[in-house]
Protein backbone atom coordinates (compact mmCIF):
# COMPACT_ATOMS: atom_id res chain seq x y z
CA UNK A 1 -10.05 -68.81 16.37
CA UNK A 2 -8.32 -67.58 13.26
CA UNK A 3 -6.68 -64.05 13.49
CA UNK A 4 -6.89 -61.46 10.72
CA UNK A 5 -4.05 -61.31 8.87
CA UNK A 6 -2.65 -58.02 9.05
CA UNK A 7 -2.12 -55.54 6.29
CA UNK A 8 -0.08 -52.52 5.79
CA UNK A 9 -2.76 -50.72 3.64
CA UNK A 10 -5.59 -51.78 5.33
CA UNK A 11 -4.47 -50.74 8.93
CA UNK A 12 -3.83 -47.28 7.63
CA UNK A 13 -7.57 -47.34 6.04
CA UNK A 14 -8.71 -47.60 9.23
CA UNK A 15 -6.64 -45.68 11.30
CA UNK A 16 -7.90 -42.72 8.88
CA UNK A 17 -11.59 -43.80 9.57
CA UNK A 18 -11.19 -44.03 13.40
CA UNK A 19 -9.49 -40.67 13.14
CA UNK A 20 -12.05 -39.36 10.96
CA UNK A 21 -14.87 -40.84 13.14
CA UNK A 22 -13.37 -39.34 16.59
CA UNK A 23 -12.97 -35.79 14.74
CA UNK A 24 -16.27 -35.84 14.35
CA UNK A 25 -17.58 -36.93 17.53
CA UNK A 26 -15.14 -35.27 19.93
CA UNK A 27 -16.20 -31.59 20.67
CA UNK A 28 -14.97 -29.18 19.16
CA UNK A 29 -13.40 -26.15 20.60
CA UNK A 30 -15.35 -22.63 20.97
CA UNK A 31 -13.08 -19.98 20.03
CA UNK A 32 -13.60 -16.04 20.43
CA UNK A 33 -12.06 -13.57 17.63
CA UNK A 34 -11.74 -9.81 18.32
CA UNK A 35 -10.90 -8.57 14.33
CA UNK A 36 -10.07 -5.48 14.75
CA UNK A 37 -8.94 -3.06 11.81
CA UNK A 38 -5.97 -2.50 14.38
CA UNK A 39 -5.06 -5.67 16.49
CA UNK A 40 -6.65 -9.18 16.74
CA UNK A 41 -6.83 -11.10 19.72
CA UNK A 42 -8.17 -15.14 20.48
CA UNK A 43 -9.90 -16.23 23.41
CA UNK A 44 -9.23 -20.44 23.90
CA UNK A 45 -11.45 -22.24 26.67
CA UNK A 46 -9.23 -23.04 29.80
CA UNK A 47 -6.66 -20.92 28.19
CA UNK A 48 -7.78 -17.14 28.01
CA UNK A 49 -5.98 -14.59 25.43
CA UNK A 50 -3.89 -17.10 23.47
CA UNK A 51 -2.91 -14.52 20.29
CA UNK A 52 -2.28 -11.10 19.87
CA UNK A 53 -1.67 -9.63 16.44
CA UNK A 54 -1.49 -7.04 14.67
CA UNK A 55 -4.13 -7.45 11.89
CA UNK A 56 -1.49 -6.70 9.29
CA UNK A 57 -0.55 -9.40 6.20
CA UNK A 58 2.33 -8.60 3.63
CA UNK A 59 1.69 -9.44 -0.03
CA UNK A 60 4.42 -9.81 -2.35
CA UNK A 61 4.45 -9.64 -6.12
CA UNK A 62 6.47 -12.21 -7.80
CA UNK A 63 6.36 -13.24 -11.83
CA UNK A 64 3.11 -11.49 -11.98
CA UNK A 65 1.05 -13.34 -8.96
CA UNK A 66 0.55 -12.25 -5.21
CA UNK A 67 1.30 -14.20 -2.65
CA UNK A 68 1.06 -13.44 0.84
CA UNK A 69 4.55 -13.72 3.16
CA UNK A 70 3.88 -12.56 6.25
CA UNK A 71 1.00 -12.14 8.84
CA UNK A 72 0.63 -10.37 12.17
CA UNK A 73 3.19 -8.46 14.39
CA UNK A 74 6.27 -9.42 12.28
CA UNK A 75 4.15 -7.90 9.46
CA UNK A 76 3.91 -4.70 11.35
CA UNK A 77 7.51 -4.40 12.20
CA UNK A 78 8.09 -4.27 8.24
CA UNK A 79 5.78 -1.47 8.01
CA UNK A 80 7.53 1.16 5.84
CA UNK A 81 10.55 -1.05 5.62
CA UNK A 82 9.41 -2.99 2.55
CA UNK A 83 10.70 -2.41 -1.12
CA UNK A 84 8.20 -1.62 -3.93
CA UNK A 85 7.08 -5.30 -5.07
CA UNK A 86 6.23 -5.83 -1.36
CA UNK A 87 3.09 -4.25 0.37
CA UNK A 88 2.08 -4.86 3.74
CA UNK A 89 -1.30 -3.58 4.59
CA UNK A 90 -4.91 -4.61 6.99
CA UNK A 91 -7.21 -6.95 5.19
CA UNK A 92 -9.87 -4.42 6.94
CA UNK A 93 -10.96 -1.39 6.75
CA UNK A 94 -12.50 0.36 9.63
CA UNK A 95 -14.06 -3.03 10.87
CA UNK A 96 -15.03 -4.08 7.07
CA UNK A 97 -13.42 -6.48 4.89
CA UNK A 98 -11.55 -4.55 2.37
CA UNK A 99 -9.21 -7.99 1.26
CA UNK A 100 -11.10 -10.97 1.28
CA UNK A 101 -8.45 -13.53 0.38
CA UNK A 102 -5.62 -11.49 2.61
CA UNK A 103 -8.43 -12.17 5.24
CA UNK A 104 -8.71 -15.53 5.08
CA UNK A 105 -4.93 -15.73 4.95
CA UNK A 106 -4.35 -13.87 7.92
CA UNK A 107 -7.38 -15.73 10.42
CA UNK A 108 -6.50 -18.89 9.01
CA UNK A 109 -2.58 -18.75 10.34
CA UNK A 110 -4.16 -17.18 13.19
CA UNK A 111 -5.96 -19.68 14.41
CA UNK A 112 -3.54 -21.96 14.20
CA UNK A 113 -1.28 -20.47 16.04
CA UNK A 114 -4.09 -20.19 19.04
CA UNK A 115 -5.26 -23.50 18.85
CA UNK A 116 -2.02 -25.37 18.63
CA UNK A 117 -1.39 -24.41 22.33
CA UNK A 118 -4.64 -25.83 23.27
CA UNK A 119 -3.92 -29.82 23.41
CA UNK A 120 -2.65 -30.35 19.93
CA UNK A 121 -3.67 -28.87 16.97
CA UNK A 122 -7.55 -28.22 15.89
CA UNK A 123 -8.18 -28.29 11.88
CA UNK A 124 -11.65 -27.36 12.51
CA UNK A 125 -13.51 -24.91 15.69
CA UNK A 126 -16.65 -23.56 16.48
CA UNK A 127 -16.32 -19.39 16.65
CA UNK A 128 -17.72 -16.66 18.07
CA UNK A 129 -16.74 -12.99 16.08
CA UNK A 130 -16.90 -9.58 17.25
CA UNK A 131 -18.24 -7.34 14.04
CA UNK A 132 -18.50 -3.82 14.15
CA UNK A 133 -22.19 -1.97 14.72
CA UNK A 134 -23.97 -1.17 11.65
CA UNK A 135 -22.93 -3.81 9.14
CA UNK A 136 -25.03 -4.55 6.26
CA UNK A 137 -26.35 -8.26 5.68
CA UNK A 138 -23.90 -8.45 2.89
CA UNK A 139 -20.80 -7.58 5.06
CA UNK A 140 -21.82 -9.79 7.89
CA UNK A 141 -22.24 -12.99 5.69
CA UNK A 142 -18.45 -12.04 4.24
CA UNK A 143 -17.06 -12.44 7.30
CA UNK A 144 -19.16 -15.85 8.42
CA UNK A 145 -18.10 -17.24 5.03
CA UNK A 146 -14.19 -16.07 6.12
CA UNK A 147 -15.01 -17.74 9.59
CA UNK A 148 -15.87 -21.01 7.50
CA UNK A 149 -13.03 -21.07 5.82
CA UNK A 150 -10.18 -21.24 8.18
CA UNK A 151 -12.33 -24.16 9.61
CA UNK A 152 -15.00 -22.55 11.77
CA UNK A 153 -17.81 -25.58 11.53
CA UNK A 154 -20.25 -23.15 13.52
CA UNK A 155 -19.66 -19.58 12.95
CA UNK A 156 -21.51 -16.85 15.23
CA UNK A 157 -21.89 -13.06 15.20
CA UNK A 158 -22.16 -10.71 18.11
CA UNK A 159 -21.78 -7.26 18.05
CA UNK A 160 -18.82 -5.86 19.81
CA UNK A 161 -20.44 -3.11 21.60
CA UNK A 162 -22.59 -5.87 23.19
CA UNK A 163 -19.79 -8.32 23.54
CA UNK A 164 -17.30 -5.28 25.74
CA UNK A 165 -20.16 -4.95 27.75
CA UNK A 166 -19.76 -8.18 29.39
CA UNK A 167 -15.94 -7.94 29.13
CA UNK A 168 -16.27 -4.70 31.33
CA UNK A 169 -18.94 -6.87 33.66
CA UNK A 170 -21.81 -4.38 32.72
CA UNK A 171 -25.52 -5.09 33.98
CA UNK A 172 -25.95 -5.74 30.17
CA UNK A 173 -29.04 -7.93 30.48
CA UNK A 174 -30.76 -5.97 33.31
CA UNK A 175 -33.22 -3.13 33.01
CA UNK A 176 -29.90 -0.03 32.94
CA UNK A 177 -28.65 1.62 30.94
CA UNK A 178 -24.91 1.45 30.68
CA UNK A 179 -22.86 3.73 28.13
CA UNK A 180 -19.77 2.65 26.50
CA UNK A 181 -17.20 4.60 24.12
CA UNK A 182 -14.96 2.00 22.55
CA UNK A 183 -12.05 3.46 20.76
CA UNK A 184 -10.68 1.21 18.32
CA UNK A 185 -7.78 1.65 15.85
CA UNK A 186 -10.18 2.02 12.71
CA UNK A 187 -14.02 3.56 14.08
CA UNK A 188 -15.07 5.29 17.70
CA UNK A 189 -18.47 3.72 18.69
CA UNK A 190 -20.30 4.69 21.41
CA UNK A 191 -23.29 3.18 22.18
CA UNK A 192 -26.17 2.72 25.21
CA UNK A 193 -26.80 -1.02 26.12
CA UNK A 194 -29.79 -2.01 28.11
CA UNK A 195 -31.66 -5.53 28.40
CA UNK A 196 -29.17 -7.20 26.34
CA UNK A 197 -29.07 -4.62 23.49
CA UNK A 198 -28.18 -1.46 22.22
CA UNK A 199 -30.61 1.06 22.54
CA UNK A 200 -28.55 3.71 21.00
CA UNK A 201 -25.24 3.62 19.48
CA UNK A 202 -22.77 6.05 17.07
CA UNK A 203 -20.00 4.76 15.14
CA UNK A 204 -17.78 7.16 14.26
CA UNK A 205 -14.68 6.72 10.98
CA UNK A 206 -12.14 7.93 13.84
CA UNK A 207 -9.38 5.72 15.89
CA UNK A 208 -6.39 5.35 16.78
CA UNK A 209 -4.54 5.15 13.17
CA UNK A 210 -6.24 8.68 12.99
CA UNK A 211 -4.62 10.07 15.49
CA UNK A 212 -1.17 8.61 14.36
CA UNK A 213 -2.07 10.23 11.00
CA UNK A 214 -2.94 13.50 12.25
CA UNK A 215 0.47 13.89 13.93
CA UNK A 216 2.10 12.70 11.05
CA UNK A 217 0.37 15.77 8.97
CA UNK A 218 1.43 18.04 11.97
CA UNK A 219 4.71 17.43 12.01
CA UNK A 220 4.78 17.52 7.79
CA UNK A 221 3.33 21.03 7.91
CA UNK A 222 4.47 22.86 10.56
CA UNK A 223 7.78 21.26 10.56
CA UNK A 224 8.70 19.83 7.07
CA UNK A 225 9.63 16.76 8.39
CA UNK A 226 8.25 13.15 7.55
CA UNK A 227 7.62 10.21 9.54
CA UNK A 228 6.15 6.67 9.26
CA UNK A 229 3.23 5.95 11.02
CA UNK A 230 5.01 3.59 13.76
CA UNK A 231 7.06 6.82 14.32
CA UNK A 232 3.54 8.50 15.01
CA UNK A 233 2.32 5.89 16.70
CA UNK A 234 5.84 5.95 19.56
CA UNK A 235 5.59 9.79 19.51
CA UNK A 236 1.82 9.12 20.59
CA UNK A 237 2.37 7.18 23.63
CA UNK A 238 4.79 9.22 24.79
CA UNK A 239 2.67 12.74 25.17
CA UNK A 240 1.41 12.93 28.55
CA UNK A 241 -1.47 14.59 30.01
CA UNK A 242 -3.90 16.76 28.31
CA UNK A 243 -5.59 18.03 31.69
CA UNK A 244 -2.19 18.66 33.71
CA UNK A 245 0.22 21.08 32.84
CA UNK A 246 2.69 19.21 31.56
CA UNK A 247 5.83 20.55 29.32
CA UNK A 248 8.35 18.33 28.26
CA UNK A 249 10.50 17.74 25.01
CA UNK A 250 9.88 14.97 21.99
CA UNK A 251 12.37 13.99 20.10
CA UNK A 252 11.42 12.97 16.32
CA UNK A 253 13.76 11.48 13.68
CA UNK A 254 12.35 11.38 10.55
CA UNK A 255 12.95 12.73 6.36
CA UNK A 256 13.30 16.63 5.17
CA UNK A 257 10.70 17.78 2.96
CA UNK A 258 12.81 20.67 1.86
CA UNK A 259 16.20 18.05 0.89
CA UNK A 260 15.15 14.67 1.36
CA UNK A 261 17.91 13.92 4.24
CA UNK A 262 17.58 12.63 7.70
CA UNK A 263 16.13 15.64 9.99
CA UNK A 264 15.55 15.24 14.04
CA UNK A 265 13.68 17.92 15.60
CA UNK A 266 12.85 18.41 19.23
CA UNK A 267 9.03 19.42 19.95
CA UNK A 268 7.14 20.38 22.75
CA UNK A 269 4.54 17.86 23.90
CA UNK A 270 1.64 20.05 24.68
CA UNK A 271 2.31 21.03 20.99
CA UNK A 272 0.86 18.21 19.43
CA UNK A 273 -2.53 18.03 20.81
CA UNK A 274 -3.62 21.33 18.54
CA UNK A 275 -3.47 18.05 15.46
CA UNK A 276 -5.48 16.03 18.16
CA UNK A 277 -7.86 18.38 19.73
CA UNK A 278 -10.12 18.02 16.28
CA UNK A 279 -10.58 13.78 16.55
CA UNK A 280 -10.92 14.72 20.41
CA UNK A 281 -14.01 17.01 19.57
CA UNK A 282 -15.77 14.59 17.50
CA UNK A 283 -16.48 12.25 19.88
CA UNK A 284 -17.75 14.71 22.64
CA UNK A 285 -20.19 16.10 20.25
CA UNK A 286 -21.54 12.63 19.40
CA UNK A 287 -21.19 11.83 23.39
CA UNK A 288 -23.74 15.21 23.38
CA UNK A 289 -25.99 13.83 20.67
CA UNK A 290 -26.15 10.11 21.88
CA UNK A 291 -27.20 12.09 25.72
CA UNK A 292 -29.74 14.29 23.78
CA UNK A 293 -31.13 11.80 22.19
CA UNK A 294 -31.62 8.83 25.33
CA UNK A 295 -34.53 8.07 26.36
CA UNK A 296 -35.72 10.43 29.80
CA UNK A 297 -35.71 6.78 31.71
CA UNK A 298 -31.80 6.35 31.00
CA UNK A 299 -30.80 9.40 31.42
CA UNK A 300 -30.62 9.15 34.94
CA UNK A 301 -28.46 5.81 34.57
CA UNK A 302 -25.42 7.58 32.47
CA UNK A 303 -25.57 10.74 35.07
CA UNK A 304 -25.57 8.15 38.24
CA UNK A 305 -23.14 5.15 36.36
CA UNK A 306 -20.87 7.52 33.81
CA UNK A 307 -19.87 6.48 31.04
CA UNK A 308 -16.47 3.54 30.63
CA UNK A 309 -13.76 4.66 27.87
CA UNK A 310 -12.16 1.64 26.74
CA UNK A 311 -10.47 0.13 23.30
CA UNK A 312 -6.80 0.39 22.75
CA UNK A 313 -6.92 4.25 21.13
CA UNK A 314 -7.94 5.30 24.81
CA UNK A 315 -4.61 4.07 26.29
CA UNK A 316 -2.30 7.42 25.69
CA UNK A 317 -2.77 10.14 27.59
CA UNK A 318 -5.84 10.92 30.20
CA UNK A 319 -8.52 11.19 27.41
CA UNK A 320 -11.17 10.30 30.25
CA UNK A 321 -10.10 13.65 32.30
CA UNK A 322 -10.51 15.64 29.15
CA UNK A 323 -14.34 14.05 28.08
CA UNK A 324 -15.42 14.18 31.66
CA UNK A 325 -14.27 18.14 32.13
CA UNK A 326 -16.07 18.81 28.57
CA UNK A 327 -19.20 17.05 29.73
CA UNK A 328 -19.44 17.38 33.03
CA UNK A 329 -20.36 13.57 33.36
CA UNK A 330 -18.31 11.24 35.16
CA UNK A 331 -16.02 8.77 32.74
CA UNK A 332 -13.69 5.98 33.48
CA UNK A 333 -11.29 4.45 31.49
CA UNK A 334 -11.24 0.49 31.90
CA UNK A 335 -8.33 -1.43 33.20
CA UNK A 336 -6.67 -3.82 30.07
CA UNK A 337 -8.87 -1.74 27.97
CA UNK A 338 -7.33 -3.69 24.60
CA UNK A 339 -8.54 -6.58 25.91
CA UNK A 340 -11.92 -6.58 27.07
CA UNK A 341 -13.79 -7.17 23.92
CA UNK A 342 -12.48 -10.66 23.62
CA UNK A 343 -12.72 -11.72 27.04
CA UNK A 344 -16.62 -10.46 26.65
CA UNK A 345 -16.28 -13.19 23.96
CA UNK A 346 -14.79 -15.47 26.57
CA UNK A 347 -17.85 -15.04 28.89
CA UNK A 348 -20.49 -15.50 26.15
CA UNK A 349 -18.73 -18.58 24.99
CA UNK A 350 -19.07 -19.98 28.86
CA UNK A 351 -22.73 -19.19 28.71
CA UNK A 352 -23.41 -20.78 25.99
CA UNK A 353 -27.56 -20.05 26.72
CA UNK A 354 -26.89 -16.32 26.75
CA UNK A 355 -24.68 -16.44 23.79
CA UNK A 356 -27.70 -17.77 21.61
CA UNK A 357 -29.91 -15.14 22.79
CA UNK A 358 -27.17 -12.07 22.18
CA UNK A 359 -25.94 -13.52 18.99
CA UNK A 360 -27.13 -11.90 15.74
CA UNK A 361 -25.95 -14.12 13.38
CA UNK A 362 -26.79 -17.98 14.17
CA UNK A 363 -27.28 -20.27 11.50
C-alpha cells in the first residue's frame, strides 16, 4: 500500500482543521461574572471563585491615542498615584456601562486570567452575567454584546437580586417571600423575591464608594484635611460599632487645605458616623416603603424570616444591629457576603434547567 508522502504545509493545514473541528465540538465552559461597579468576581465549574478584581482599568494618553495599561487590583493600587496623562477609573457606573471599550478591555483580560487555570486556556465560553435591577433593553443588550466580545459564544442575563438569592440558599422558587438588601459599591437594592422573582424591589444610587466619599467630605470640612478615597476606604473598615459604645482614636494622614502640606490628625471614631448616618437613613426609609408596600400575604414572611444584609458595603461595622433597632425587624448579615452573588451564579450554572427559566436575557 503506498503511504502519503508527508508535507510540512499540509500537516499544519490539518492540524489547524482538527483543532478547529475539536473547538467546536468539545463543550465549552459555563462561566459566571459578578460586574460590579466595585469588584468583579468569576465563578469556573469544578473550580469555584477563580478571580477577584477590582473593576478598575487605567487609560493612558500617549501621542494623542488612549490605550489602556492596566486592569484590576494593580489598577486600584495606582489610584491617586497616577500623573496627569494617566487616568485610572471603573468602566461602570453604578451597575451601567459608562466605558464601553474600557469594558471590553477589562472582561476580556479577565477572563483570561479565570479560564487559564481551568485546564488550559479557553478563547471562547458560554456566560452567565449578573446585571443590576431596572436596566433598560438598551443597557442590557450593551453588556450581552460586551459578553460576546471577550468570547462569550452564549451570553445570558440574570438579575442579581435573583441570582444572591440562591447564593444565600433562599426558598427563591417556593411560594415565600424572602427580603434581601444587597449593598454594593455603586447602588443599594433591596428587593422581595418569591416564586422565582422579584415581587418588589428598590434600587437605590448609594454604596459603598458613597460612604468612602462622605468621609472624605467630613474630614475636608470639619477638619481641612484631604484624603484619597483608598484613605477613606482604610479609615472605613476600621470604625467599629455603631450600636455599642465604642470610643477609640483614628489616625488620618492626608493634605492641608489651608497650606497644601502633609497634615495627620487624630479623630474619634464615633465621630464619623454623623457623615454616615445620612446614606444609613436612606435605606431604612426605603426598607419602610418596600414593607408598606408588600403584599398582606408576605408580610408575615419578612416579620417571621427577617430580612439578610449582604454585598461587600455591609462588611464594616454592625450595620445589621443598627437597621434591625430602627425597624424593629429581625436582620442578618450573610457570611462571605462579597461573594454570594457569584456563587448564586455558580448554582444556576449547575442547574442548567432552572437557569433557563430565571434568565431574562436568552437568545
Amino acid at each position: 500500500m503506498r503511504r502519503r508522502r508527508s508535507t510540512p504545509w499540509l500537516d499544519a493545514l490539518l492540524s489547524s482543521v482538527q483543532s478547529i473541528t475539536q473547538g467546536f465540538l468539545s463543550p465549552l465552559p459555563y462561566i459566571g461574572i459578578d460586574l460590579g461597579t466595585y469588584q468583579t468576581r468569576i465563578w469556573v465549574p469544578g473550580k469555584g471563585i477563580t478571580l477577584r478584581e477590582h473593576t478598575m482599568i487605567v487609560k493612558q494618553a500617549r501621542g494623542g491615542t488612549h490605550e489602556f495599561t492596566a486592569i484590576g487590583n494593580e489598577a486600584y493600587q495606582m489610584l491617586g498615584k497616577t500623573p496627569p496623562e494617566m487616568q485610572v477609573y471603573s468602566p461602570l457606573e453604578r451597575g451601567r456601562v459608562s466605558d464601553f471599550d474600557g469594558l471590553v478591555y477589562f472582561l476580556d483580560r479577565c477572563t483570561q486570567r479565570a479560564l487559564s487555570t481551568n485546564q488550559g486556556n479557553y478563547k471562547q465560553f458560554n456566560a452567565l452575567i449578573s446585571v443590576p435591577i431596572g436596566l433598560t433593553e438598551v443597557e442590557e443588550m450593551a453588556l450581552l454584546e460586551v459578553g460576546k466580545k471577550v468570547g462569550g459564544r452564549q451570553v445570558h442575563l440574570v438579575e442579581a437580586p435573583v441570582a444572591l438569592g440562591f447564593g444565600l440558599r433562599m426558598p427563591v422558587l417556593e411560594n415565600v417571600g424572602s427580603a434581601i438588601v444587597d449593598m454594593g459599591g455603586g447602588t443599594t437594592e433591596i428587593s422581595l423575591l418569591s416564586l422565582g422573582g422579584i415581587v418588589l424591589s428598590k434600587v437605590l444610587p448609594i454604596g459603598g464608594h458613597d460612604a468612602n466619599e462622605a468621609i472624605q467630605n467630613y474630614l475636608r470640612i470639619r477638619y481641612g484635611l484631604l484624603v484619597g478615597e483608598k484613605t477613606a476606604e482604610e479609615v472605613k473598615h476600621t470604625l467599629g460599632s455603631i450600636t455599642t459604645p465604642q470610643d477609640f482614636v483614628i489616625e488620618v494622614n492626608g493634605r492641608s487645605i489651608e497650606n497644601g502640606m502633609p497634615k495627620t490628625i487624630k479623630v474619634r471614631n464615633h465621630l464619623f458616623y454623623e457623615s454616615l448616618y445620612p446614606l444609613f437613613g436612606q435605606i431604612i426609609d426605603a426598607l419602610r416603603d418596600m414593607v408598606e408596600e408588600t403584599p398582606p400575604e408576605l408580610v408575615g414572611d419578612i416579620t417571621k424570616k427577617g430580612i439578610v444584609l449582604t454585598g461587600m458595603g455591609s462588611k464594616f461595622i454592625d450595620l445589621d444591629k443598627y437597621i434591625q433597632h430602627e425597624l424593629g425587624v429581625h436582620v442578618a448579615s450573610s457570611e462571605e457576603p462579597a461573594d454570594r452573588l457569584v456563587k448564586g451564579l455558580g448554582w444556576l450554572i449547575e442547574h442548567p434547567d432552572i437557569m433557563r427559566r430565571i434568565a431574562i436575557r436568552w437568545p
